[in-house]
N, C-alpha and C. Protein backbone atom coordinates (compact mmCIF):
# COMPACT_ATOMS: atom_id res chain seq x y z
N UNK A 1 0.85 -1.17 0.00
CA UNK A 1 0.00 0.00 0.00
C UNK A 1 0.90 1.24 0.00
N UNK A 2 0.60 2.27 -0.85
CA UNK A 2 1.32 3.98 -0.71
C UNK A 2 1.15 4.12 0.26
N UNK A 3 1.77 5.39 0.61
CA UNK A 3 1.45 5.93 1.48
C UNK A 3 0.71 6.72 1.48
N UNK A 4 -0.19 7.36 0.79
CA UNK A 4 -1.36 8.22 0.16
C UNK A 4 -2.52 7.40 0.52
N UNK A 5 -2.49 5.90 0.58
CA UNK A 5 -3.74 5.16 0.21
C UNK A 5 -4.15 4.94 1.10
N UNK A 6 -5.89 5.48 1.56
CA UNK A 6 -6.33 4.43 2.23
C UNK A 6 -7.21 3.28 2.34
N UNK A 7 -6.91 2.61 2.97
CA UNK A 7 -7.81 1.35 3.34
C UNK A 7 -9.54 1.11 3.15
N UNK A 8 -9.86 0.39 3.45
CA UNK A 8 -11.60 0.05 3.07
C UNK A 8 -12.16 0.97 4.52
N UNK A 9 -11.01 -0.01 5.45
CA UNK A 9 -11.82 0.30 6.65
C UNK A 9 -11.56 1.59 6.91
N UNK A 10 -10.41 2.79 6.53
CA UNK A 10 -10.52 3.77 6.44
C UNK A 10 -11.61 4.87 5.94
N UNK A 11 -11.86 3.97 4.49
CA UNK A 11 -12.90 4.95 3.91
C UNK A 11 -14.34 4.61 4.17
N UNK A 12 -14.20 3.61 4.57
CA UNK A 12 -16.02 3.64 5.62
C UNK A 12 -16.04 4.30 6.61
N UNK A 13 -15.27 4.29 7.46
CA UNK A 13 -15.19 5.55 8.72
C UNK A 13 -15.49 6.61 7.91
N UNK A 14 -14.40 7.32 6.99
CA UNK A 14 -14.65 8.42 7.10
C UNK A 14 -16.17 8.62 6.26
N UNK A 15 -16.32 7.87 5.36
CA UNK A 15 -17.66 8.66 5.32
C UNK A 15 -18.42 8.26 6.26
N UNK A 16 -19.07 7.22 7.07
CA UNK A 16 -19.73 7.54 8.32
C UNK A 16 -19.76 7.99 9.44
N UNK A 17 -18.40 9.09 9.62
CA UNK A 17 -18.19 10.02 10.18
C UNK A 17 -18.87 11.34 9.66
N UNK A 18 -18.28 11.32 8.05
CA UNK A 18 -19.40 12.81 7.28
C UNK A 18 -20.68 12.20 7.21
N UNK A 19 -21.04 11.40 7.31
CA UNK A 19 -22.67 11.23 7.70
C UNK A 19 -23.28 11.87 8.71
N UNK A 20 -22.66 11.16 9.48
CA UNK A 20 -23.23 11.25 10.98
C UNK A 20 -23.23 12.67 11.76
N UNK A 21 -21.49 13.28 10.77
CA UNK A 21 -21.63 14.77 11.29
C UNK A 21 -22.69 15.73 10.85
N UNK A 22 -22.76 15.50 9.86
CA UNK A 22 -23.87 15.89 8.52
C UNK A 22 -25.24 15.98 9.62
N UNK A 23 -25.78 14.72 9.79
CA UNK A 23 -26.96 14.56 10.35
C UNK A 23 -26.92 15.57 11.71
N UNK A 24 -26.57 15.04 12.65
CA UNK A 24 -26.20 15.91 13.73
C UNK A 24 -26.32 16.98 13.45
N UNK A 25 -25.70 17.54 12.73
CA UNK A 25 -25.53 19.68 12.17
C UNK A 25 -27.50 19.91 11.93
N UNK A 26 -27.86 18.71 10.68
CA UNK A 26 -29.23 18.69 11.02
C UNK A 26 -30.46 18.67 12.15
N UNK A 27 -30.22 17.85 12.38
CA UNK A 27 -30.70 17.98 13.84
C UNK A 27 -30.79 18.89 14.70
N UNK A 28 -30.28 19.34 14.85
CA UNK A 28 -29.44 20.44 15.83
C UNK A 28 -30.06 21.78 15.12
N UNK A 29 -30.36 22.14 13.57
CA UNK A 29 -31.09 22.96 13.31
C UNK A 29 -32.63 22.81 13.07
N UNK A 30 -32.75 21.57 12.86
CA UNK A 30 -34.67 20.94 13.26
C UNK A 30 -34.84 21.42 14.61
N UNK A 31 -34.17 20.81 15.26
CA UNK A 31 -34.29 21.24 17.11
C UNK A 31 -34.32 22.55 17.35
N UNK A 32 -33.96 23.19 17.04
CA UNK A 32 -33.49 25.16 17.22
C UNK A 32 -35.07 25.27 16.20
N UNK A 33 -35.13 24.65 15.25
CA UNK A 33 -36.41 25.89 14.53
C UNK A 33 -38.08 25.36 14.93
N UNK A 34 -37.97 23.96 15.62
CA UNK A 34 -39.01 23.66 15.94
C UNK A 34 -39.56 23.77 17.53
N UNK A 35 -38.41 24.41 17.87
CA UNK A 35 -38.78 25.22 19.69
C UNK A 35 -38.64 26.85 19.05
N UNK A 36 -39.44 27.27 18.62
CA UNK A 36 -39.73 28.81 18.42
C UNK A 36 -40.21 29.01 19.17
N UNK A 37 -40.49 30.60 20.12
CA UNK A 37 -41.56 31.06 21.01
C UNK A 37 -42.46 31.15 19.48
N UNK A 38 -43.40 31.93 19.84
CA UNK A 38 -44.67 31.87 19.72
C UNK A 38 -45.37 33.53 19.76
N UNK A 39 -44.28 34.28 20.04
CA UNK A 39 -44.36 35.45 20.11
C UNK A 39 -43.99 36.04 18.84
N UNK A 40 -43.21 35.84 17.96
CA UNK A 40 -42.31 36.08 16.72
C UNK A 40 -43.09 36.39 15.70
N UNK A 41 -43.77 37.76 15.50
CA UNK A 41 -44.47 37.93 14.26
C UNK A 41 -44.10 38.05 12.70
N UNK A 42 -42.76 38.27 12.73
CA UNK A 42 -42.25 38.38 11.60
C UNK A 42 -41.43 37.17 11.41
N UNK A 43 -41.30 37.04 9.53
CA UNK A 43 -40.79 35.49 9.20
C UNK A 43 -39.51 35.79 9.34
N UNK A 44 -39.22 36.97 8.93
CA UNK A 44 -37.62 37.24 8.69
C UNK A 44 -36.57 37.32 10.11
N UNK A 45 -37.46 37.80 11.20
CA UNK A 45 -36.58 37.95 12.41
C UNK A 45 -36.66 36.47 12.63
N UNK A 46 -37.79 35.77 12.32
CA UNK A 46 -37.95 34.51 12.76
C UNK A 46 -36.68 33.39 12.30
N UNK A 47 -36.40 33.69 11.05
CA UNK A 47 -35.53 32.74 10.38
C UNK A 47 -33.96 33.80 11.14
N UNK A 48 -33.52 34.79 10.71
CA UNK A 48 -32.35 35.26 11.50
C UNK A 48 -32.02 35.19 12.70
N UNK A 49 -32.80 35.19 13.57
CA UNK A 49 -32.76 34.15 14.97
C UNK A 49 -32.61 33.07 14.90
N UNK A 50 -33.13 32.15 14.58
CA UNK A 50 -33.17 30.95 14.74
C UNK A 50 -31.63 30.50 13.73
N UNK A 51 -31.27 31.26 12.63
CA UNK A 51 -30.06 30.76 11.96
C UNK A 51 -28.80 31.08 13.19
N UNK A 52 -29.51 31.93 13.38
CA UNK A 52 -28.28 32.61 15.20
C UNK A 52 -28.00 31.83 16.07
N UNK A 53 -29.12 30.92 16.23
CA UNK A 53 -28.84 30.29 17.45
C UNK A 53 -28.56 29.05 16.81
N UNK A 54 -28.85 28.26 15.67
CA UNK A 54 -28.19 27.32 15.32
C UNK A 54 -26.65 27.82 14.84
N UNK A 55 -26.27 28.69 14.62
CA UNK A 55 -25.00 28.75 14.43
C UNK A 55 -24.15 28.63 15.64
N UNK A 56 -24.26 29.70 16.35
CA UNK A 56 -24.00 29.21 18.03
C UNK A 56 -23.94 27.94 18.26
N UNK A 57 -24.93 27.10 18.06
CA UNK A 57 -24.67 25.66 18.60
C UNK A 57 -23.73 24.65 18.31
N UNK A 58 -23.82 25.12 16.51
CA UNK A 58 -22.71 24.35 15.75
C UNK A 58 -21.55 25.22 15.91
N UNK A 59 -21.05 26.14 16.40
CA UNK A 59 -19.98 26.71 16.12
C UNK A 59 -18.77 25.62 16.29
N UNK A 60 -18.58 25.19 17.53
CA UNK A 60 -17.60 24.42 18.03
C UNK A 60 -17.43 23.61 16.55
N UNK A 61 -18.27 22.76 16.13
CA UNK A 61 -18.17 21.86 15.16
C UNK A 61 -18.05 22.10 13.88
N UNK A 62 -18.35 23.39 13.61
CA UNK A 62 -17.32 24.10 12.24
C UNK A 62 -15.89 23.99 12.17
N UNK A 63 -15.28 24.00 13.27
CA UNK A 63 -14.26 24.40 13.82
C UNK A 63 -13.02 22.96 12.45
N UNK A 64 -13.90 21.93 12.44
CA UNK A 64 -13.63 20.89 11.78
C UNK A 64 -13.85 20.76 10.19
N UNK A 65 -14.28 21.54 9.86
CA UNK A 65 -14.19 21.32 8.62
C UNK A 65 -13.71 21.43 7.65
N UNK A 66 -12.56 22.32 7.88
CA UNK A 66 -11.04 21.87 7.45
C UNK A 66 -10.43 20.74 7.41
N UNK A 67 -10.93 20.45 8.63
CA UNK A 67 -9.82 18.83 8.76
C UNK A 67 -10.77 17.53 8.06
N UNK A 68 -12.01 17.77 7.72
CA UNK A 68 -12.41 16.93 7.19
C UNK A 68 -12.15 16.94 5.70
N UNK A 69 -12.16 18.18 5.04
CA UNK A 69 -11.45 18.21 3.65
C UNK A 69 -9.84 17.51 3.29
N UNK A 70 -9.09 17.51 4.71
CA UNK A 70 -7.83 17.19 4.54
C UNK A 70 -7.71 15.95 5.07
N UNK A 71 -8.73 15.34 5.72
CA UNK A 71 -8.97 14.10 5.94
C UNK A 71 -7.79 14.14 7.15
N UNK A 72 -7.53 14.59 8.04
CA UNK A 72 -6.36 14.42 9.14
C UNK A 72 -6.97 13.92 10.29
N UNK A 73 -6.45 12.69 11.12
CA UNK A 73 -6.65 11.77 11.91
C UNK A 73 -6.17 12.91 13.09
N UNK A 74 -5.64 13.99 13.12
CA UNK A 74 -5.32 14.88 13.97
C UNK A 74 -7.17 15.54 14.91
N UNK A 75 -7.77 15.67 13.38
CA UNK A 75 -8.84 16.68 13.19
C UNK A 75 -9.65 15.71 13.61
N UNK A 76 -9.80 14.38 13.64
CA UNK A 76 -11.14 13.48 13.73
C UNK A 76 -10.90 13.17 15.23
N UNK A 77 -9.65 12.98 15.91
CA UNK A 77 -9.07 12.80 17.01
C UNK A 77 -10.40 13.84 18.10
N UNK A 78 -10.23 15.16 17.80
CA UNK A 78 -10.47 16.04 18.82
C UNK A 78 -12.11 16.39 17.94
N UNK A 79 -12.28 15.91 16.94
CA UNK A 79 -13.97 15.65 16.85
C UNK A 79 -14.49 14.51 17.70
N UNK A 80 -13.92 13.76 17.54
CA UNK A 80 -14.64 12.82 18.79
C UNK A 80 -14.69 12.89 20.12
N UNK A 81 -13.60 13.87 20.59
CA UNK A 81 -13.79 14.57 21.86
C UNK A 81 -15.13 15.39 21.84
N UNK A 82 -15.42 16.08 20.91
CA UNK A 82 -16.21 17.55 21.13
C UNK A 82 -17.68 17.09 21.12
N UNK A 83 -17.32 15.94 20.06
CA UNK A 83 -18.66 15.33 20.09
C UNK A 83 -19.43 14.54 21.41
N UNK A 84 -18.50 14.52 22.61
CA UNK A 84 -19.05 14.08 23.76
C UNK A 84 -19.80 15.13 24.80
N UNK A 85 -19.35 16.44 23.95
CA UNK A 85 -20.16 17.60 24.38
C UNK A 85 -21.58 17.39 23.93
N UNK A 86 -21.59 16.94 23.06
CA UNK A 86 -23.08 17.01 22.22
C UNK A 86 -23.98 16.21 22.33
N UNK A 87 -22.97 15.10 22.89
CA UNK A 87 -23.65 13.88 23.39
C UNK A 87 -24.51 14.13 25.00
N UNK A 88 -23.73 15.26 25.77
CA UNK A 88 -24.34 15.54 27.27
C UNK A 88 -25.42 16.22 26.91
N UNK A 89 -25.62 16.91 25.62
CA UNK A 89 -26.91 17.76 25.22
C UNK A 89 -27.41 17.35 24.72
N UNK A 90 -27.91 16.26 23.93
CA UNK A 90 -28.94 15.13 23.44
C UNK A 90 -29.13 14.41 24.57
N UNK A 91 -28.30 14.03 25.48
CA UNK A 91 -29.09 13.51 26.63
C UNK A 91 -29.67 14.08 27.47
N UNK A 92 -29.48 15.37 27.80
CA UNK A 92 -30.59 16.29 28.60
C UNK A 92 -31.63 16.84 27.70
N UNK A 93 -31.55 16.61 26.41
CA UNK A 93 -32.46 16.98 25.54
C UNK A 93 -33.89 15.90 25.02
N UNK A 94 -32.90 14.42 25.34
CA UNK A 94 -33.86 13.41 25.53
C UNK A 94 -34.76 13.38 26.86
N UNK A 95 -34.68 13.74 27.92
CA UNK A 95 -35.39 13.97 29.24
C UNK A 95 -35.90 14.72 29.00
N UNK A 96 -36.24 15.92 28.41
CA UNK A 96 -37.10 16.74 28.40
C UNK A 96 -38.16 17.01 27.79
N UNK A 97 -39.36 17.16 28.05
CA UNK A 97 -40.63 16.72 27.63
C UNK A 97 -40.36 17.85 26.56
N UNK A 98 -41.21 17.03 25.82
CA UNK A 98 -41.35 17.82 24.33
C UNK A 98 -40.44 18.45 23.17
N UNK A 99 -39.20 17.73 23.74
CA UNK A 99 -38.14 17.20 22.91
C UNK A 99 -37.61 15.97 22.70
N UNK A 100 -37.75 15.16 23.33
CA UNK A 100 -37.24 13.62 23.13
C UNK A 100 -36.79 13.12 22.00
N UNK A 101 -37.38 13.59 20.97
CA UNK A 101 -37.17 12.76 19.74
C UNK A 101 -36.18 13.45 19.11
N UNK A 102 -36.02 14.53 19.55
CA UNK A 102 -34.62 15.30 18.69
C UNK A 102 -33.87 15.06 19.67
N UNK A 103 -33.96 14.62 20.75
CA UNK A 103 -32.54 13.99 22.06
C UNK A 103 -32.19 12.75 21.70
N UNK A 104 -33.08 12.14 21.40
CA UNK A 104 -33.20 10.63 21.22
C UNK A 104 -32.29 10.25 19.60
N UNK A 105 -32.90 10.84 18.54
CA UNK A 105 -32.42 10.98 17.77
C UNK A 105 -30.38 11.64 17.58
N UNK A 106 -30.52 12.71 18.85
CA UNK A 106 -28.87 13.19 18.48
C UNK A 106 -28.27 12.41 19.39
N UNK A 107 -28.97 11.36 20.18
CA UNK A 107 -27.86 10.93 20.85
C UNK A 107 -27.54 9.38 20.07
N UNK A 108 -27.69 9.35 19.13
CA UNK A 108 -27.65 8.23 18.12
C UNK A 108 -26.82 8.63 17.18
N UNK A 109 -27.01 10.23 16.90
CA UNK A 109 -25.77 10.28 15.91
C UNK A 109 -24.55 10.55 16.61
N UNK A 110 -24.89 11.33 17.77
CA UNK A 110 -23.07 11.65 18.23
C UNK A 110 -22.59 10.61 18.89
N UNK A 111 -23.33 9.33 18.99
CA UNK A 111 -22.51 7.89 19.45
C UNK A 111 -21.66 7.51 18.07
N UNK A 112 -22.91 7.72 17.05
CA UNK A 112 -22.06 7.31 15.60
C UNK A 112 -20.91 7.71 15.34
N UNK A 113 -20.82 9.41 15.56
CA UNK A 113 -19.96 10.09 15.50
C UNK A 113 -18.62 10.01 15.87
N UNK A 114 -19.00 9.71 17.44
CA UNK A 114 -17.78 9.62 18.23
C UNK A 114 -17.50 7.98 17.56
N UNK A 115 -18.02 7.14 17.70
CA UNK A 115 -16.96 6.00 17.12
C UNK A 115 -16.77 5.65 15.92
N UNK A 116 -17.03 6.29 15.02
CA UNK A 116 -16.21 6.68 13.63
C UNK A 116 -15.54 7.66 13.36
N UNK A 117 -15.53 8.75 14.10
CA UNK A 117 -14.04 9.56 14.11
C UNK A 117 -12.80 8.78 14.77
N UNK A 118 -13.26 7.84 16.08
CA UNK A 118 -12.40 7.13 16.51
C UNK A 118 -11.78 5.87 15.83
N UNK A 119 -12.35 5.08 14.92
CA UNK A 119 -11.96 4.65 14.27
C UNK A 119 -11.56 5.38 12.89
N UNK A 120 -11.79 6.22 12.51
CA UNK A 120 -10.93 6.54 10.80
C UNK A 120 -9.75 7.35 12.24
N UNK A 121 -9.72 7.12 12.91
CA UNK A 121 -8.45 8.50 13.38
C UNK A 121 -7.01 6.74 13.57
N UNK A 122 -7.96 5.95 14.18
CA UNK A 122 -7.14 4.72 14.62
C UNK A 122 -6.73 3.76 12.85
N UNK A 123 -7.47 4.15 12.30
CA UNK A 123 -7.38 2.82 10.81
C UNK A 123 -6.66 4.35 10.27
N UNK A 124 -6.60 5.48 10.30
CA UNK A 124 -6.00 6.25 9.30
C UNK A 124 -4.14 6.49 9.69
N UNK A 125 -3.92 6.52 11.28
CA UNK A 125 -2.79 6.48 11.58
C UNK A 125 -2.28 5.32 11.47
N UNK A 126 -2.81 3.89 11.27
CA UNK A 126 -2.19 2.90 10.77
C UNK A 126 -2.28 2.57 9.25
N UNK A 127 -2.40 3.52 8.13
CA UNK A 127 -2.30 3.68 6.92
C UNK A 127 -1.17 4.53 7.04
N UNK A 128 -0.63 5.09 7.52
CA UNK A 128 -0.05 6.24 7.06
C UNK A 128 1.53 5.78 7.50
N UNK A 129 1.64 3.95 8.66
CA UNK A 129 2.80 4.02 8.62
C UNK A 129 2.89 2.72 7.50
């Protein structure tokens, strides 16, 4: 094998890592636009808020998307850390009435998450020697 090349089990991680991150980013803006107050008469403040506060949420996890273009086992390393942040907020998000299903749901992807960044970070540093 090059040293350029990777593996099977490499390239299934990583794309079910960009899946899973993918989904999650979703989620996370279903969740933000489907808890609106109720007070919000206009569509436009309505959508610029709500893009506000989903950005806020994802910020941390932009932070990566560099390293996913460059594919670096550096970058997937400390996504699977961050993603255990997200994981403590889908689980208080699953307890809470009248969200469950968007808790329930993100705490399914940032399990995904976290153990397919952990594996393409583990199958990619053993491609590379």
């Amino acid at each position: 094998m090059t040293r350029n090349a990777e593996s099977k089990n490499t390239l299934t991680a990583y794309a079910m890592m960009l899946s899973s991150y993918l989904v999650t980013v979703v989620i996370l803006l279903a969740e933000t636009f489907s808890d609106a107050p109720e007070s919000i008469d206009s569509g436009l403040i309505f959508l610029a808020s709500g893009l506000g506060i989903w950005l806020f949420k994802i910020l941390p996890l932009l932070l990566f998307v560099p390293g996913f273009f460059s594919r670096s086992h550096k970058s997937a390393a400390w996504l699977s850390y961050v993603s255990m942040l997200y994981f403590i907020l889908a689980v208080l998000l699953a307890f809470t009435p009248g969200a469950s299903l968007w808790g329930w749901s993100m705490v399914f992807s940032t399990i995904a998450l976290f153990i397919s960044s952990m594996l393409f970070t583990r199958w990619k540093k053993a491609d590379e020697r």
